[in-house]
C-alpha atoms as a PDB file:
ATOM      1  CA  UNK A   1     -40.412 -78.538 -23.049  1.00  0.00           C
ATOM      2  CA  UNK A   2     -37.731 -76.946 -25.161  1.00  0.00           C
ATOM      3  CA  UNK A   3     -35.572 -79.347 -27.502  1.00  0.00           C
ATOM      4  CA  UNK A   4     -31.660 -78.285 -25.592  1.00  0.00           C
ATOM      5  CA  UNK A   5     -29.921 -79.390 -28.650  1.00  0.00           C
ATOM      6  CA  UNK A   6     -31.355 -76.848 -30.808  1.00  0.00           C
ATOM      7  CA  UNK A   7     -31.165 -73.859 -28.584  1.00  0.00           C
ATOM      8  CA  UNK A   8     -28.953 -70.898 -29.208  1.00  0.00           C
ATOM      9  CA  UNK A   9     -27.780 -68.652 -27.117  1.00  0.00           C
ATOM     10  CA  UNK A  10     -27.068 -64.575 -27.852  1.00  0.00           C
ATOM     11  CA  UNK A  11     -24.798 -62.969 -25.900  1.00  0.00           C
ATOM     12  CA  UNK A  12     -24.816 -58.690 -26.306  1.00  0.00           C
ATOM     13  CA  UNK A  13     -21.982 -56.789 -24.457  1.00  0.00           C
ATOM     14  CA  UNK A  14     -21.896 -52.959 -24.174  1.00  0.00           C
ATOM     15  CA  UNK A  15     -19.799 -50.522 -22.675  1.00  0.00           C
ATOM     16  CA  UNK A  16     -20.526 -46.613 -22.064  1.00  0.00           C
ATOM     17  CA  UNK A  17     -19.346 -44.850 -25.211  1.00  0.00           C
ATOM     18  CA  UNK A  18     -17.594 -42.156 -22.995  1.00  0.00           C
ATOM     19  CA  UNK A  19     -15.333 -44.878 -21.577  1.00  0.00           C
ATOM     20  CA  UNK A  20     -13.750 -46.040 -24.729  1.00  0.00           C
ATOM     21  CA  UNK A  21     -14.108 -48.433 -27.470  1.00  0.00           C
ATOM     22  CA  UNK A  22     -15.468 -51.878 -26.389  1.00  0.00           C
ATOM     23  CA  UNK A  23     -12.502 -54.948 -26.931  1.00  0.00           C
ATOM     24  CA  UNK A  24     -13.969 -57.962 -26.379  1.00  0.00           C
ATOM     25  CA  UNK A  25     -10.173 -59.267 -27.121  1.00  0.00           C
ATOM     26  CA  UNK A  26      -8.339 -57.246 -25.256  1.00  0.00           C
ATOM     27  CA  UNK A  27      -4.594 -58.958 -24.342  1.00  0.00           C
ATOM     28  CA  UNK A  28      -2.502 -59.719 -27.722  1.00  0.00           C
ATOM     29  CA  UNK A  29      -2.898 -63.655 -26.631  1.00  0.00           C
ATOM     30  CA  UNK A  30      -6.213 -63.732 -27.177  1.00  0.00           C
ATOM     31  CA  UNK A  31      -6.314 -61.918 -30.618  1.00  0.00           C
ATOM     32  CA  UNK A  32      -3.776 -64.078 -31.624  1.00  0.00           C
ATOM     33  CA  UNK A  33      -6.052 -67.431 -30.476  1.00  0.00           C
ATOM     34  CA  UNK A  34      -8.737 -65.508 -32.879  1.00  0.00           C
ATOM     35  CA  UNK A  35      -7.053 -64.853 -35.792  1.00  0.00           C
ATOM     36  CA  UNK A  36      -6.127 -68.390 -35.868  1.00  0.00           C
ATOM     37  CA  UNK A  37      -9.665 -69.435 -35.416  1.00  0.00           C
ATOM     38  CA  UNK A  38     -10.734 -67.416 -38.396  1.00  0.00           C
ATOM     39  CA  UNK A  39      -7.343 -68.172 -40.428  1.00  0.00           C
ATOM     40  CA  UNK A  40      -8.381 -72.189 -39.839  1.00  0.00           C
ATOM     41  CA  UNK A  41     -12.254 -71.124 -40.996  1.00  0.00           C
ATOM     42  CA  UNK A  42     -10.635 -69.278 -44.015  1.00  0.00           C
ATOM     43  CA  UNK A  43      -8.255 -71.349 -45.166  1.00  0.00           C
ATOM     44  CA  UNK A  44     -10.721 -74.477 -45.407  1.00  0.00           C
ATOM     45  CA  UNK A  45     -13.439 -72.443 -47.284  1.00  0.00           C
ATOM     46  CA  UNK A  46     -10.177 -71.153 -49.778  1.00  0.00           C
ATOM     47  CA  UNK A  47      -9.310 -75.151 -49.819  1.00  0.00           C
ATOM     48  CA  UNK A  48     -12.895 -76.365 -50.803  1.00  0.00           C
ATOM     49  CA  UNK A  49     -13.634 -73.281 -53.423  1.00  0.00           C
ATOM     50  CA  UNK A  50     -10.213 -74.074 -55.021  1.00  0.00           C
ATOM     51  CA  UNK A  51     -10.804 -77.558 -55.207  1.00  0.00           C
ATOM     52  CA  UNK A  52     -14.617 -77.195 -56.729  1.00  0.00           C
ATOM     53  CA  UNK A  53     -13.395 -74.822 -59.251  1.00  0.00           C
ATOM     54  CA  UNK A  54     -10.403 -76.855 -60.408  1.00  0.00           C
ATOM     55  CA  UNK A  55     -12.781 -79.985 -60.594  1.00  0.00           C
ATOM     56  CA  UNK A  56     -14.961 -77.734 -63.033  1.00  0.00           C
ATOM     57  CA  UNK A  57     -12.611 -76.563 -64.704  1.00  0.00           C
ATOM     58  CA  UNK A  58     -11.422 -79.742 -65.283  1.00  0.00           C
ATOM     59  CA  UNK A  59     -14.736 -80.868 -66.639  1.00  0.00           C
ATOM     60  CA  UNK A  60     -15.831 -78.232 -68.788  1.00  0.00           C
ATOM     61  CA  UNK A  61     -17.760 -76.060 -67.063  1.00  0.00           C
ATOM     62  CA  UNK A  62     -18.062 -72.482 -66.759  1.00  0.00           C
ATOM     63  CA  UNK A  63     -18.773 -71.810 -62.975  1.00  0.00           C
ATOM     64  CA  UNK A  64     -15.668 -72.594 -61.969  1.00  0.00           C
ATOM     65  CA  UNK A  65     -14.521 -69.196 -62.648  1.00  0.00           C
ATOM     66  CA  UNK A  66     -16.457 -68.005 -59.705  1.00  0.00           C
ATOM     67  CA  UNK A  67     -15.182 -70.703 -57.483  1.00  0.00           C
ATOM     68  CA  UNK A  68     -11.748 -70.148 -58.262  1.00  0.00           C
ATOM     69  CA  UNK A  69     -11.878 -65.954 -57.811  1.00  0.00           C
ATOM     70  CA  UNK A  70     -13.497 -67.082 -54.420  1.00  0.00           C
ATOM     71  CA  UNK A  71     -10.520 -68.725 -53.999  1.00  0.00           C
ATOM     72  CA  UNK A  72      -8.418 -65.922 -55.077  1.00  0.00           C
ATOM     73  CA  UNK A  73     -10.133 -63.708 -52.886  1.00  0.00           C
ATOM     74  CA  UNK A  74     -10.173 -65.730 -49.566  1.00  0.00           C
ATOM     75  CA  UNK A  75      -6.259 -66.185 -50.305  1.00  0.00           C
ATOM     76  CA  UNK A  76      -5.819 -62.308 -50.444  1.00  0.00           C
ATOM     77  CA  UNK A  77      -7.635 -62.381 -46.676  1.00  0.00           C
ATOM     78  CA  UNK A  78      -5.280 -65.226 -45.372  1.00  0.00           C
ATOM     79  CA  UNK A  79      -2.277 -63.089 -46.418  1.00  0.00           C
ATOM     80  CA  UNK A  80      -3.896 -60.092 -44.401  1.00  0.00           C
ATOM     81  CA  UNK A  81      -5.062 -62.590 -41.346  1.00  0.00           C
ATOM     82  CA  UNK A  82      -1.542 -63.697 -41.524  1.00  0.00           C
ATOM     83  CA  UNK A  83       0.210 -60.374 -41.593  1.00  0.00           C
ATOM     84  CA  UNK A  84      -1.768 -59.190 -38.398  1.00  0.00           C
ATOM     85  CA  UNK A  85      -0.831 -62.552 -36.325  1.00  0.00           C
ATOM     86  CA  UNK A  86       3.037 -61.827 -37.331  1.00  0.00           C
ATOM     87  CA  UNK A  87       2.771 -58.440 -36.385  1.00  0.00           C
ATOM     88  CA  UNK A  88       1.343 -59.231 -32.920  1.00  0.00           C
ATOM     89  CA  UNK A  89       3.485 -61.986 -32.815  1.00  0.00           C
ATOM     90  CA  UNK A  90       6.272 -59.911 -32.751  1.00  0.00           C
ATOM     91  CA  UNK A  91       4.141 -57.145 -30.181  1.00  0.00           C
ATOM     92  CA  UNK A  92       4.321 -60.111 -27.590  1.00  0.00           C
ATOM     93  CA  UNK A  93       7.916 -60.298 -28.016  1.00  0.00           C
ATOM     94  CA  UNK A  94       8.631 -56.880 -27.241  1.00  0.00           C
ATOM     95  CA  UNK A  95       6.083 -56.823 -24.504  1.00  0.00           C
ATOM     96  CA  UNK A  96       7.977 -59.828 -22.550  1.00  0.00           C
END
């Protein structure tokens, strides 16, 4: 009998090439809902890598350099995340 807890389930979705490219989020409500999903995800692993690089830094060690461009780095892809919600932010408006 399979342990429930640990299963995982795969889901594949395709779509006839000939009818257009497949958009699993297709109304501007939806992409909104998942660019805050990943903006929450991002922002949290930005959060943790600044905070273990400034705690090495702090004591003396040299990783913390790669911690903090992390940082740096998921920082530059909030800024983009965020730039994409505002401009279908303001899509919806028009739209209503």
């Amino acid at each position: 009998m399979p342990n429930t807890l640990a299963a995982v389930i795969w889901m594949y979705f395709r779509r006839k090439a000939e009818l257009g490219a497949f958009d699993l989020f297709s109304d501007i409500d939806s992409r909104i809902a998942h660019l805050d999903r990943i903006g929450k995800t991002t922002w949290l692993l930005c959060l943790a890598n600044l905070l273990i690089g400034v705690a090495n830094l702090l004591g003396g060690r040299t990783i913390s350099i790669i911690n903090l461009l992390c940082a740096a780095l998921l920082s530059y892809g909030l800024g983009r995340i965020h730039g994409k919600k505002e401009s279908l932010e303001s899509e919806r408006l028009l739209h209503e």
